[in-house]
PDB file of N, CA and C in Angstrom:
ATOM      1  N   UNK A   1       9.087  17.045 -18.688  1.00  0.00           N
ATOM      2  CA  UNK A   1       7.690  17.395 -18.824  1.00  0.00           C
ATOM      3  C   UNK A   1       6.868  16.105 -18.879  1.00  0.00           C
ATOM      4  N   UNK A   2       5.777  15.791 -17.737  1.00  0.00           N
ATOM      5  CA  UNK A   2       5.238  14.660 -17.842  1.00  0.00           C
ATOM      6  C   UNK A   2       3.558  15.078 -18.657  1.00  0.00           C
ATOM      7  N   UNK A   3       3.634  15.675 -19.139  1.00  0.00           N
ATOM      8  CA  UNK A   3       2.166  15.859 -19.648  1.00  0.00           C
ATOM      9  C   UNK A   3       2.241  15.246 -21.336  1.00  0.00           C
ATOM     10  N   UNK A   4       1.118  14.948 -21.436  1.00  0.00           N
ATOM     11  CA  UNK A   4       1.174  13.752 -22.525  1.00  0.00           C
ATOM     12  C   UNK A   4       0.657  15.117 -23.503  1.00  0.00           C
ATOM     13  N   UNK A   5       1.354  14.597 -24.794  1.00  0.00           N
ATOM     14  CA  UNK A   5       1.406  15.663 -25.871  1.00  0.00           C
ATOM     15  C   UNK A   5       0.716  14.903 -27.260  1.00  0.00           C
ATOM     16  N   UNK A   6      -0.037  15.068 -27.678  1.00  0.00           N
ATOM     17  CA  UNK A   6      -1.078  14.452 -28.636  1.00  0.00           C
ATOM     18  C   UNK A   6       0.288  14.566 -30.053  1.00  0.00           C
ATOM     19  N   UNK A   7       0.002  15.723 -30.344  1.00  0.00           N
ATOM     20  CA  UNK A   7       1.214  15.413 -31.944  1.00  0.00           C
ATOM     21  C   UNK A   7       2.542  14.722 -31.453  1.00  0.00           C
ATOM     22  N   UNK A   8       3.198  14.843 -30.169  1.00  0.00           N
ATOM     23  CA  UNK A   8       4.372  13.825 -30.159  1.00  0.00           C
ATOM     24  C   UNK A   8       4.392  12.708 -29.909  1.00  0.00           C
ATOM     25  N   UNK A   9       3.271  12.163 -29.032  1.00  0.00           N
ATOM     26  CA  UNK A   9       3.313  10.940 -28.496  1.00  0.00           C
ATOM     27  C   UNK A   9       1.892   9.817 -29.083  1.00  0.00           C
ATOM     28  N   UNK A  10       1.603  10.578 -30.400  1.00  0.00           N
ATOM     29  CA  UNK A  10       0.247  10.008 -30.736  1.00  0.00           C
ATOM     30  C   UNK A  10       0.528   8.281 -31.292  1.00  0.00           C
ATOM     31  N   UNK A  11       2.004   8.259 -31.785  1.00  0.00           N
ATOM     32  CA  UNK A  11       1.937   6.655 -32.324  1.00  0.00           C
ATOM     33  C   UNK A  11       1.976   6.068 -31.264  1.00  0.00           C
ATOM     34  N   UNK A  12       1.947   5.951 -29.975  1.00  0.00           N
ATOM     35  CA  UNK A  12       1.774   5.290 -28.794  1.00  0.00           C
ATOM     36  C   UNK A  12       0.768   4.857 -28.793  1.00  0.00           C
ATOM     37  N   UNK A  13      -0.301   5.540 -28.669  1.00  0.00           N
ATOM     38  CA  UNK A  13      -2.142   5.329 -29.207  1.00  0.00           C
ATOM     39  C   UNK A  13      -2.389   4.585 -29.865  1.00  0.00           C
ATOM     40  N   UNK A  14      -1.439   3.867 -31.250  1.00  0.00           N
ATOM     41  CA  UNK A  14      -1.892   2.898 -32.046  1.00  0.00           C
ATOM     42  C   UNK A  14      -2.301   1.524 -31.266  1.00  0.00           C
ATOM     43  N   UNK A  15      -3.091   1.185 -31.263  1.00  0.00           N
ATOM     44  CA  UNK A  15      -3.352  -0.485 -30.790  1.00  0.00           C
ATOM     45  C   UNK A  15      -3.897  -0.014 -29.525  1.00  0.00           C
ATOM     46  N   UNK A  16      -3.756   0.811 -28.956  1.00  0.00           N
ATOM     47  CA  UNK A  16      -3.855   1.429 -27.879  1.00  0.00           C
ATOM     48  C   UNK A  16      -5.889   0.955 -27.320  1.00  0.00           C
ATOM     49  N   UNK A  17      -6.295   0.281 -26.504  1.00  0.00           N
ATOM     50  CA  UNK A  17      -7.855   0.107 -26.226  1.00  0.00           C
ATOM     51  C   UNK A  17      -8.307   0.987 -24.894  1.00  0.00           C
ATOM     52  N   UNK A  18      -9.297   1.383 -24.865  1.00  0.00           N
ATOM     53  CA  UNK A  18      -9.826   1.966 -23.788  1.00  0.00           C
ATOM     54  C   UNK A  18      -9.300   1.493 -22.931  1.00  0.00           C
ATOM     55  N   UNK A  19      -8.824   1.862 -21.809  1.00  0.00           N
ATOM     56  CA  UNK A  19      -8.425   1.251 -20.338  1.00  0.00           C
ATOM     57  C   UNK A  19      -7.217   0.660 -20.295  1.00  0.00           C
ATOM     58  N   UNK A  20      -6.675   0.795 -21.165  1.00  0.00           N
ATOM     59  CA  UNK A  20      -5.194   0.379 -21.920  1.00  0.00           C
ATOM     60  C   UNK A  20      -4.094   0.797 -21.325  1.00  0.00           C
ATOM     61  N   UNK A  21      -2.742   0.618 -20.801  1.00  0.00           N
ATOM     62  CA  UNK A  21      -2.187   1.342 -20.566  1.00  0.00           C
ATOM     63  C   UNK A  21      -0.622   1.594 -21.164  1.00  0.00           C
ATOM     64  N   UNK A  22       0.039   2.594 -21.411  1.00  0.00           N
ATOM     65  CA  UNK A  22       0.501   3.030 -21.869  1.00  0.00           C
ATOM     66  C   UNK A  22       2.221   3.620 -21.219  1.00  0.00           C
ATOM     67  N   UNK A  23       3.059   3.738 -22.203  1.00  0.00           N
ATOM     68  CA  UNK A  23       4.000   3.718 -21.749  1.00  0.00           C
ATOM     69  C   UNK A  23       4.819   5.215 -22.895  1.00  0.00           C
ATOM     70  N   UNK A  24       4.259   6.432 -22.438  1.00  0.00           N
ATOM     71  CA  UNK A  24       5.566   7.358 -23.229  1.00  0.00           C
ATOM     72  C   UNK A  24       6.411   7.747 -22.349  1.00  0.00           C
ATOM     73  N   UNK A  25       7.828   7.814 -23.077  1.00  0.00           N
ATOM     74  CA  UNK A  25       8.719   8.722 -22.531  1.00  0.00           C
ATOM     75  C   UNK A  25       9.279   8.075 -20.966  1.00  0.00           C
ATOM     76  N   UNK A  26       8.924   6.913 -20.842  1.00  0.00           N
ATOM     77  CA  UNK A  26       9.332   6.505 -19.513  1.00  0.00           C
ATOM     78  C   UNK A  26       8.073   6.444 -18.296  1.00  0.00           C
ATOM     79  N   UNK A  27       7.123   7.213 -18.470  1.00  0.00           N
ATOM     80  CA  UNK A  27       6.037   7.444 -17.793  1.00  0.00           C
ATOM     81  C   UNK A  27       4.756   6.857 -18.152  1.00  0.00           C
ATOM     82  N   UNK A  28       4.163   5.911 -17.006  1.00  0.00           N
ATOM     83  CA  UNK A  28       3.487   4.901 -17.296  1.00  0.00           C
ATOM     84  C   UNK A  28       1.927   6.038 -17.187  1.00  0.00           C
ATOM     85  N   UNK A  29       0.979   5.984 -18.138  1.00  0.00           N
ATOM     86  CA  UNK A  29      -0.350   6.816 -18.554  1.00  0.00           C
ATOM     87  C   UNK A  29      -1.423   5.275 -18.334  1.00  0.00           C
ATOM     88  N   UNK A  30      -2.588   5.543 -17.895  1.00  0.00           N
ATOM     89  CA  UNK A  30      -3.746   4.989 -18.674  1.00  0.00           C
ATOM     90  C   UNK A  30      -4.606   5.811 -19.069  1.00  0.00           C
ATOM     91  N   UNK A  31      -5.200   4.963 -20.200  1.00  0.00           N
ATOM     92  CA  UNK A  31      -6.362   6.057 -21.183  1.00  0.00           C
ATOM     93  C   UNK A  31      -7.810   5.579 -20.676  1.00  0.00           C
ATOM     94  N   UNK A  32      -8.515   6.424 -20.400  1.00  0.00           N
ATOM     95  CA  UNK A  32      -9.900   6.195 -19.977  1.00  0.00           C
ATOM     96  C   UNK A  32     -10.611   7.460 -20.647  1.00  0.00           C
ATOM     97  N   UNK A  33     -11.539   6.633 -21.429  1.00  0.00           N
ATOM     98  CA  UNK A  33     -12.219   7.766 -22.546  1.00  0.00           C
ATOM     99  C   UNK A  33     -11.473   8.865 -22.899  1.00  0.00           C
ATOM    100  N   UNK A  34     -10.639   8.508 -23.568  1.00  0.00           N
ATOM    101  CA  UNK A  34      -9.629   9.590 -24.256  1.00  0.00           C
ATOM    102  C   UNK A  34      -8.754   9.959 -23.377  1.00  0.00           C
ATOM    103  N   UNK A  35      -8.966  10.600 -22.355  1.00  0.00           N
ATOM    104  CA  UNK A  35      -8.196  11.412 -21.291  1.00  0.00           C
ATOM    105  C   UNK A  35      -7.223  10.927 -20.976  1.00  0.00           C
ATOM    106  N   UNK A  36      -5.771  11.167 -20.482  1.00  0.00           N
ATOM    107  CA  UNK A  36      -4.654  10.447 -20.388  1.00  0.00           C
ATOM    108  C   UNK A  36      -4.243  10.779 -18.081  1.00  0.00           C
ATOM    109  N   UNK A  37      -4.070   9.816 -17.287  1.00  0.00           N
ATOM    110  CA  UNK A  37      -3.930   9.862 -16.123  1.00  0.00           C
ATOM    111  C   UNK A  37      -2.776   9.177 -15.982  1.00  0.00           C
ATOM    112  N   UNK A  38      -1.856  10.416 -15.134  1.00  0.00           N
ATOM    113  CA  UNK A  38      -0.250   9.617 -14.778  1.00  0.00           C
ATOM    114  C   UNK A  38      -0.708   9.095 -13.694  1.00  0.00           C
ATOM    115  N   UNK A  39       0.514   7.655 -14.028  1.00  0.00           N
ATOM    116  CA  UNK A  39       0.200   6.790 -12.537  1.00  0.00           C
ATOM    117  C   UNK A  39       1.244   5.940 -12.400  1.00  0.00           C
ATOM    118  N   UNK A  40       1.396   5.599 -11.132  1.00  0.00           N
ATOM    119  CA  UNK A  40       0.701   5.170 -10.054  1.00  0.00           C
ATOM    120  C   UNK A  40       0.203   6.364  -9.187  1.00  0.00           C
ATOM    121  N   UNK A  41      -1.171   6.831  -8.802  1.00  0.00           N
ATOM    122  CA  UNK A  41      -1.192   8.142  -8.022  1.00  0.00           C
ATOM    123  C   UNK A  41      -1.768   7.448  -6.723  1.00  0.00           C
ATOM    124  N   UNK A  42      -0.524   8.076  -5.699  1.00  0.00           N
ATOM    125  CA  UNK A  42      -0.843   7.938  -4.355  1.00  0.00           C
ATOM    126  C   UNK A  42      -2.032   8.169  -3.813  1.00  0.00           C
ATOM    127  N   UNK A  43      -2.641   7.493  -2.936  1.00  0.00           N
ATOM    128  CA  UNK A  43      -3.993   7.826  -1.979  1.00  0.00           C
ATOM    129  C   UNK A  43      -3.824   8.402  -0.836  1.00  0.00           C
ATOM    130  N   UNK A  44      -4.555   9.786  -0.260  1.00  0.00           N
ATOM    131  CA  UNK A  44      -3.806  10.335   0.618  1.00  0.00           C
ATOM    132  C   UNK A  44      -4.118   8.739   1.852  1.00  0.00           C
ATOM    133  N   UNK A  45      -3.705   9.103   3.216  1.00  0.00           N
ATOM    134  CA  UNK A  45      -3.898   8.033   4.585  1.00  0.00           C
ATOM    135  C   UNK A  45      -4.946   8.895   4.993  1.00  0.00           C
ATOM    136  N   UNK A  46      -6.523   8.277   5.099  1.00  0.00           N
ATOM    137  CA  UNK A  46      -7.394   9.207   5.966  1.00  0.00           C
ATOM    138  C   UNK A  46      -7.154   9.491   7.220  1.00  0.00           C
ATOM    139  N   UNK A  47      -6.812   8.416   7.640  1.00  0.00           N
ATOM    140  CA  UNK A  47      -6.403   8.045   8.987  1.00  0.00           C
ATOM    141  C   UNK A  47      -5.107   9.302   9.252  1.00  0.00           C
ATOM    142  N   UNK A  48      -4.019   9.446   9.125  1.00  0.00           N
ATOM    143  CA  UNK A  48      -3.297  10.390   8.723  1.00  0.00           C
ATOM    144  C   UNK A  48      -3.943  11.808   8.783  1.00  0.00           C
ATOM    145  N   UNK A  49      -4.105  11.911   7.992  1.00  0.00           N
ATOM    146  CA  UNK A  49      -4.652  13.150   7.400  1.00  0.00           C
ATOM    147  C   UNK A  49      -5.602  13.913   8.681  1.00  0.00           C
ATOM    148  N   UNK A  50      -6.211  12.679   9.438  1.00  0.00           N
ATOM    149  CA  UNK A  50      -7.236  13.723  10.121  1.00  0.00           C
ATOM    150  C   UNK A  50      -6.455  13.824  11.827  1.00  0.00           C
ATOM    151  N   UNK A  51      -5.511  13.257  11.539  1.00  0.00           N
ATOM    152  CA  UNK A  51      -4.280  13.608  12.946  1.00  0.00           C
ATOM    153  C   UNK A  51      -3.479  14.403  12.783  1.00  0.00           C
ATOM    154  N   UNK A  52      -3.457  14.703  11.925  1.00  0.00           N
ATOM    155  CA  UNK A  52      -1.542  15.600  11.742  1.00  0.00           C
ATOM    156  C   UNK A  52      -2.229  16.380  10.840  1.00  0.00           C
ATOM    157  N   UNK A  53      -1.627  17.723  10.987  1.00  0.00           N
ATOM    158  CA  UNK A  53      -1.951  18.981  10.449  1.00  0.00           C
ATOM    159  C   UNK A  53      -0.231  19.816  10.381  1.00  0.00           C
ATOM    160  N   UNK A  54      -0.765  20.419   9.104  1.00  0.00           N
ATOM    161  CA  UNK A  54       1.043  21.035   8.853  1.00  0.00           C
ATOM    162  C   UNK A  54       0.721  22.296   8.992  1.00  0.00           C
ATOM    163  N   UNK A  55       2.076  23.056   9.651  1.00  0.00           N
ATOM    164  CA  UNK A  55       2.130  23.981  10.137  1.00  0.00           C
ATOM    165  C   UNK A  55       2.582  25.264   8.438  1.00  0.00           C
ATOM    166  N   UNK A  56       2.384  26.727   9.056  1.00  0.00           N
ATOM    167  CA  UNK A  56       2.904  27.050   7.740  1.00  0.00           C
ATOM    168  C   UNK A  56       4.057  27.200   7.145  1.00  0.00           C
ATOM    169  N   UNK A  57       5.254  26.552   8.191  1.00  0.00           N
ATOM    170  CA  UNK A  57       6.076  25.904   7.760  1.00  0.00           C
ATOM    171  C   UNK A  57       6.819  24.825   7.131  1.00  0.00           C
ATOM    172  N   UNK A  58       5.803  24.121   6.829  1.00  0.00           N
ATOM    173  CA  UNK A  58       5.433  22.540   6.966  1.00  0.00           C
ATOM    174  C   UNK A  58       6.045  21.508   7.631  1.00  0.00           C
ATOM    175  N   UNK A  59       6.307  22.015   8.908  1.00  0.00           N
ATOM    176  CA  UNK A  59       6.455  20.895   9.656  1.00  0.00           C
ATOM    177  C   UNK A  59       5.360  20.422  10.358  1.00  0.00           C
ATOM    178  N   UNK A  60       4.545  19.194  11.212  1.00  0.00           N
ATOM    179  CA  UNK A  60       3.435  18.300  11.273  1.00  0.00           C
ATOM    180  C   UNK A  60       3.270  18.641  12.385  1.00  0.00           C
ATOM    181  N   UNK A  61       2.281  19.089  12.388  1.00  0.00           N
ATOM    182  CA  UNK A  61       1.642  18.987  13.976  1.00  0.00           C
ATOM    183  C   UNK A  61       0.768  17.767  14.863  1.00  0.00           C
ATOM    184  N   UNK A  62       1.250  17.568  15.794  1.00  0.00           N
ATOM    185  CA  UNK A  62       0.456  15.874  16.547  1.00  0.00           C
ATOM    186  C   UNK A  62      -0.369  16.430  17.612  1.00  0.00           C
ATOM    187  N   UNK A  63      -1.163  15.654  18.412  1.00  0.00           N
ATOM    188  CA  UNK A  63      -1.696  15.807  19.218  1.00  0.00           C
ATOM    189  C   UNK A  63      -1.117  14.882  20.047  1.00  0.00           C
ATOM    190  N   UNK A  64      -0.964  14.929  21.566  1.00  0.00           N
ATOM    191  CA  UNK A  64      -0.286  13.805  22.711  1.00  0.00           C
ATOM    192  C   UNK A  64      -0.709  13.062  23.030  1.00  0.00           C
ATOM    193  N   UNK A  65      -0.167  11.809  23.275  1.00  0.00           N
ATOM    194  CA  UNK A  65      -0.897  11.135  23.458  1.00  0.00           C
ATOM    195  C   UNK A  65      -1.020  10.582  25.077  1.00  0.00           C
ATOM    196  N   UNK A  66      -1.736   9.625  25.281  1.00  0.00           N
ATOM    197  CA  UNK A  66      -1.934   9.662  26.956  1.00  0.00           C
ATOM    198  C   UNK A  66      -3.625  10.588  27.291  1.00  0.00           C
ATOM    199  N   UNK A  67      -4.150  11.181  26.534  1.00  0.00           N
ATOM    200  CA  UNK A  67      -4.680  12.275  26.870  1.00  0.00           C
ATOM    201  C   UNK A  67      -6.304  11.756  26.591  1.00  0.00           C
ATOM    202  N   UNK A  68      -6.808  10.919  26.834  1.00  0.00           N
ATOM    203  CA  UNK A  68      -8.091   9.957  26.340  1.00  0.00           C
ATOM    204  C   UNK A  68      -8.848   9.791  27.386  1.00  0.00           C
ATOM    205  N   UNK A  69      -8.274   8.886  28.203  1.00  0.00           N
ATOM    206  CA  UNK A  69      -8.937   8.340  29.922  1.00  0.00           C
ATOM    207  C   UNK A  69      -8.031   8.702  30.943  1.00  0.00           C
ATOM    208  N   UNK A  70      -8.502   7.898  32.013  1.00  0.00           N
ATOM    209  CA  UNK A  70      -7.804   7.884  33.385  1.00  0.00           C
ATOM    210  C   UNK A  70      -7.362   9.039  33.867  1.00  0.00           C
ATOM    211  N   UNK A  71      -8.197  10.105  33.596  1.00  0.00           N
ATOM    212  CA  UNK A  71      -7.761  11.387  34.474  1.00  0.00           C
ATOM    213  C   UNK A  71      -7.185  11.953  35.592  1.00  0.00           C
ATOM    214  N   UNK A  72      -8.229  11.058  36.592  1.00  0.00           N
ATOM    215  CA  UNK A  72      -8.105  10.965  37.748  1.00  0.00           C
ATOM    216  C   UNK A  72      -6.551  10.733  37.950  1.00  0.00           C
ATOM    217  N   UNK A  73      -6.352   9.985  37.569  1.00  0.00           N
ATOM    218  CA  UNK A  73      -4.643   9.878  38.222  1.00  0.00           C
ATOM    219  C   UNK A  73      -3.935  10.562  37.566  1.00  0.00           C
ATOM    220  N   UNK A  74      -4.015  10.972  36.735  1.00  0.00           N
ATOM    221  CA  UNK A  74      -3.064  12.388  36.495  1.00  0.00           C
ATOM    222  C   UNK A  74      -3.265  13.511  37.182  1.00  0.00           C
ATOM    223  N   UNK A  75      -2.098  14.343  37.257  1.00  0.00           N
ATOM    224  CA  UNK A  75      -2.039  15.683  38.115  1.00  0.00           C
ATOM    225  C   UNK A  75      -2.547  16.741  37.030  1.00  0.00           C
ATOM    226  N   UNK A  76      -2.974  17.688  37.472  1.00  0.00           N
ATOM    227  CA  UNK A  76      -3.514  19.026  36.665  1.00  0.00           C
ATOM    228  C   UNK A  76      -2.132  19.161  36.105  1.00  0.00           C
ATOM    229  N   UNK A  77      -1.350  19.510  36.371  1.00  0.00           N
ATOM    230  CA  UNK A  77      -0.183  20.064  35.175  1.00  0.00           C
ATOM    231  C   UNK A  77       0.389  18.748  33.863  1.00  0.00           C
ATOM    232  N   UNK A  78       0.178  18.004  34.093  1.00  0.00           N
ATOM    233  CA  UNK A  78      -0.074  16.822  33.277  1.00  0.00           C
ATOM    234  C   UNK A  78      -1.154  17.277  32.188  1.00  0.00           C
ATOM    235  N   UNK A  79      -2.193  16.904  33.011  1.00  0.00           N
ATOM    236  CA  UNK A  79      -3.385  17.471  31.874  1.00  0.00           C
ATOM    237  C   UNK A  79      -3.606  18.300  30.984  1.00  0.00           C
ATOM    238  N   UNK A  80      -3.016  19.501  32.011  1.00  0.00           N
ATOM    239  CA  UNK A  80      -2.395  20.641  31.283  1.00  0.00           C
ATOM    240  C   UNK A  80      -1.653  20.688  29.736  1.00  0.00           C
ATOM    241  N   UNK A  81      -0.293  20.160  29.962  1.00  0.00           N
ATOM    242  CA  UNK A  81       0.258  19.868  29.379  1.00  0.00           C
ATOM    243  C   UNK A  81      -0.502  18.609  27.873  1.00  0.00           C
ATOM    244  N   UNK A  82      -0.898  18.029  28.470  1.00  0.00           N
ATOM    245  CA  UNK A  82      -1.468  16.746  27.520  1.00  0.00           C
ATOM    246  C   UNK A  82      -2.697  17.955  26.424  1.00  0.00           C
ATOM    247  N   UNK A  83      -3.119  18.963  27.227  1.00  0.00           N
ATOM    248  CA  UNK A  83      -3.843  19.297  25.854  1.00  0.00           C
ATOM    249  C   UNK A  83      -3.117  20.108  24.955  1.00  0.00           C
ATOM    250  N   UNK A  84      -2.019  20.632  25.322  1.00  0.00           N
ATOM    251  CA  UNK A  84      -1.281  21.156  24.217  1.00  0.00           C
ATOM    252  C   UNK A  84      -0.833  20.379  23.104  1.00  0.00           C
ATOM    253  N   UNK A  85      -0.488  20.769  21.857  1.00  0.00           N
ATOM    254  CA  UNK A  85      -0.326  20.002  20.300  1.00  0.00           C
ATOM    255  C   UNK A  85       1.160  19.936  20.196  1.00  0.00           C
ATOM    256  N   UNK A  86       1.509  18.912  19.704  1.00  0.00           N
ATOM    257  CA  UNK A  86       3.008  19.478  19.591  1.00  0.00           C
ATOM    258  C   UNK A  86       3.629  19.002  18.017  1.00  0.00           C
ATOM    259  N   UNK A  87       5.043  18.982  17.787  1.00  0.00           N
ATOM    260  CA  UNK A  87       5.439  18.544  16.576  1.00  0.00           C
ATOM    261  C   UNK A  87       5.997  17.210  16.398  1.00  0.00           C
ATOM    262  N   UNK A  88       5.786  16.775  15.301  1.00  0.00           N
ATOM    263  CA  UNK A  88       6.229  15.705  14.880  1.00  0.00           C
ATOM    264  C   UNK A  88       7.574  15.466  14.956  1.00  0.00           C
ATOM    265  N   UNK A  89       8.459  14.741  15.340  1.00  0.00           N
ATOM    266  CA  UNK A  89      10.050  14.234  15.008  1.00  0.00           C
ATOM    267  C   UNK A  89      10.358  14.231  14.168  1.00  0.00           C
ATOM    268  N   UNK A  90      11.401  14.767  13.607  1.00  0.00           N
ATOM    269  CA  UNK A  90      11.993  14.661  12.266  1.00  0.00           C
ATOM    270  C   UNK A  90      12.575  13.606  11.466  1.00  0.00           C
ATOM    271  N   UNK A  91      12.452  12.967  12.275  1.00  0.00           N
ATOM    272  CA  UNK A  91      12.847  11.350  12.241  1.00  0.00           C
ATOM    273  C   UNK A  91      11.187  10.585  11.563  1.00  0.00           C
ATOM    274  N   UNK A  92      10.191  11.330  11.738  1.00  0.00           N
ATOM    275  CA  UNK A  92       9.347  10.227  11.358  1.00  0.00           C
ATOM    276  C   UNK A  92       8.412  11.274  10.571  1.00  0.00           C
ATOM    277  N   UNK A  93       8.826  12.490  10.234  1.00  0.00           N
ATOM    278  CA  UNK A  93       8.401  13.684   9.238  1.00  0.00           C
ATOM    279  C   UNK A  93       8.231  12.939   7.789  1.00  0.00           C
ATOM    280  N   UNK A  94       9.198  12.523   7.524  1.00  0.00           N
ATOM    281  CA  UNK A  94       9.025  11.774   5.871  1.00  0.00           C
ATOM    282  C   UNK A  94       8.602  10.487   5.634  1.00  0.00           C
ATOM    283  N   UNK A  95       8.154   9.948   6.733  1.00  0.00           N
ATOM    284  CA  UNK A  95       6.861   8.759   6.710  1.00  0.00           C
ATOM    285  C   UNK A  95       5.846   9.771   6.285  1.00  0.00           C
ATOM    286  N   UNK A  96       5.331  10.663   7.321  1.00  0.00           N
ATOM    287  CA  UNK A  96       3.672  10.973   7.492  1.00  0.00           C
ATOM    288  C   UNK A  96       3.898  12.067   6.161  1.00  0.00           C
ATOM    289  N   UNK A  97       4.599  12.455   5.876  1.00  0.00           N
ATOM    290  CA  UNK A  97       4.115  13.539   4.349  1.00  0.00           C
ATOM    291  C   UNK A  97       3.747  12.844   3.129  1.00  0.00           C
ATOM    292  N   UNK A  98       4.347  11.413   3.363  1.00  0.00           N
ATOM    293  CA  UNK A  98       4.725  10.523   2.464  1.00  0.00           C
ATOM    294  C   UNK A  98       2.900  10.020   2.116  1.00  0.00           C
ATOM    295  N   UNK A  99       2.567   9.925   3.751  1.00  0.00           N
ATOM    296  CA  UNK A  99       1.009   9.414   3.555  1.00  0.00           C
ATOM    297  C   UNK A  99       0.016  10.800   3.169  1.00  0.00           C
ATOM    298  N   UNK A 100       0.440  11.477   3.715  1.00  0.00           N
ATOM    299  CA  UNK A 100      -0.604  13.126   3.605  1.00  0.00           C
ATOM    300  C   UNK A 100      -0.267  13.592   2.301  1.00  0.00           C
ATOM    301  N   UNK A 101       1.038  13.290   2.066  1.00  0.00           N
ATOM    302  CA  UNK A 101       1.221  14.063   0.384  1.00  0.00           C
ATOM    303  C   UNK A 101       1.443  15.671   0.504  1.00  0.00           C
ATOM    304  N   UNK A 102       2.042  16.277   1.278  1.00  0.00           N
ATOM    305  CA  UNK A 102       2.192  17.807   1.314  1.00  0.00           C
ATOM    306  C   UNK A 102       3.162  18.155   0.617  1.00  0.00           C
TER     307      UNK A 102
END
């Protein structure tokens, strides 16, 4: 249980200063106006986040790439193809969740 518990973990608090940080139970807290925040807390990747979309399976959905300029020299079934979405590799699935946090 990582939630900080006032009657068990209150002698921690001694000496304890605003912005202070703290160490119960193995789990590193800082105190900011009373309130207790586990951390280190990840930042999602914006960048990330606004490319890849999870399916309701949660596996990642991508968009293809190639699909920007130079039209002209591609064939219609190319194009075709290039606007469809597809999935992420499973091989590189536990990078991007890692940044999105799902």
């Amino acid at each position: 249980n990582n939630r900080w518990d006032p009657g068990r973990d209150i002698f921690f608090l001694i000496g304890a200063t605003n912005g202070g940080v703290l160490k119960t139970n193995g789990t590193c807290k800082r105190m900011l106006a009373g309130k207790d925040i586990l951390m280190p807390k990840m930042k999602t990747h914006k960048g990330a986040a606004k490319r890849f979309k999870f399916t309701a399976k949660g596996k990642i959905r991508r968009n293809r790439a190639y699909a920007g300029h130079l039209f002209i020299s591609k064939s219609s079934k190319q194009k075709r193809r290039l606007r469809q979405a597809t999935l992420v590799h499973p091989s590189n699935e536990k990078r991007l969740k890692r940044l999105i946090h799902q």
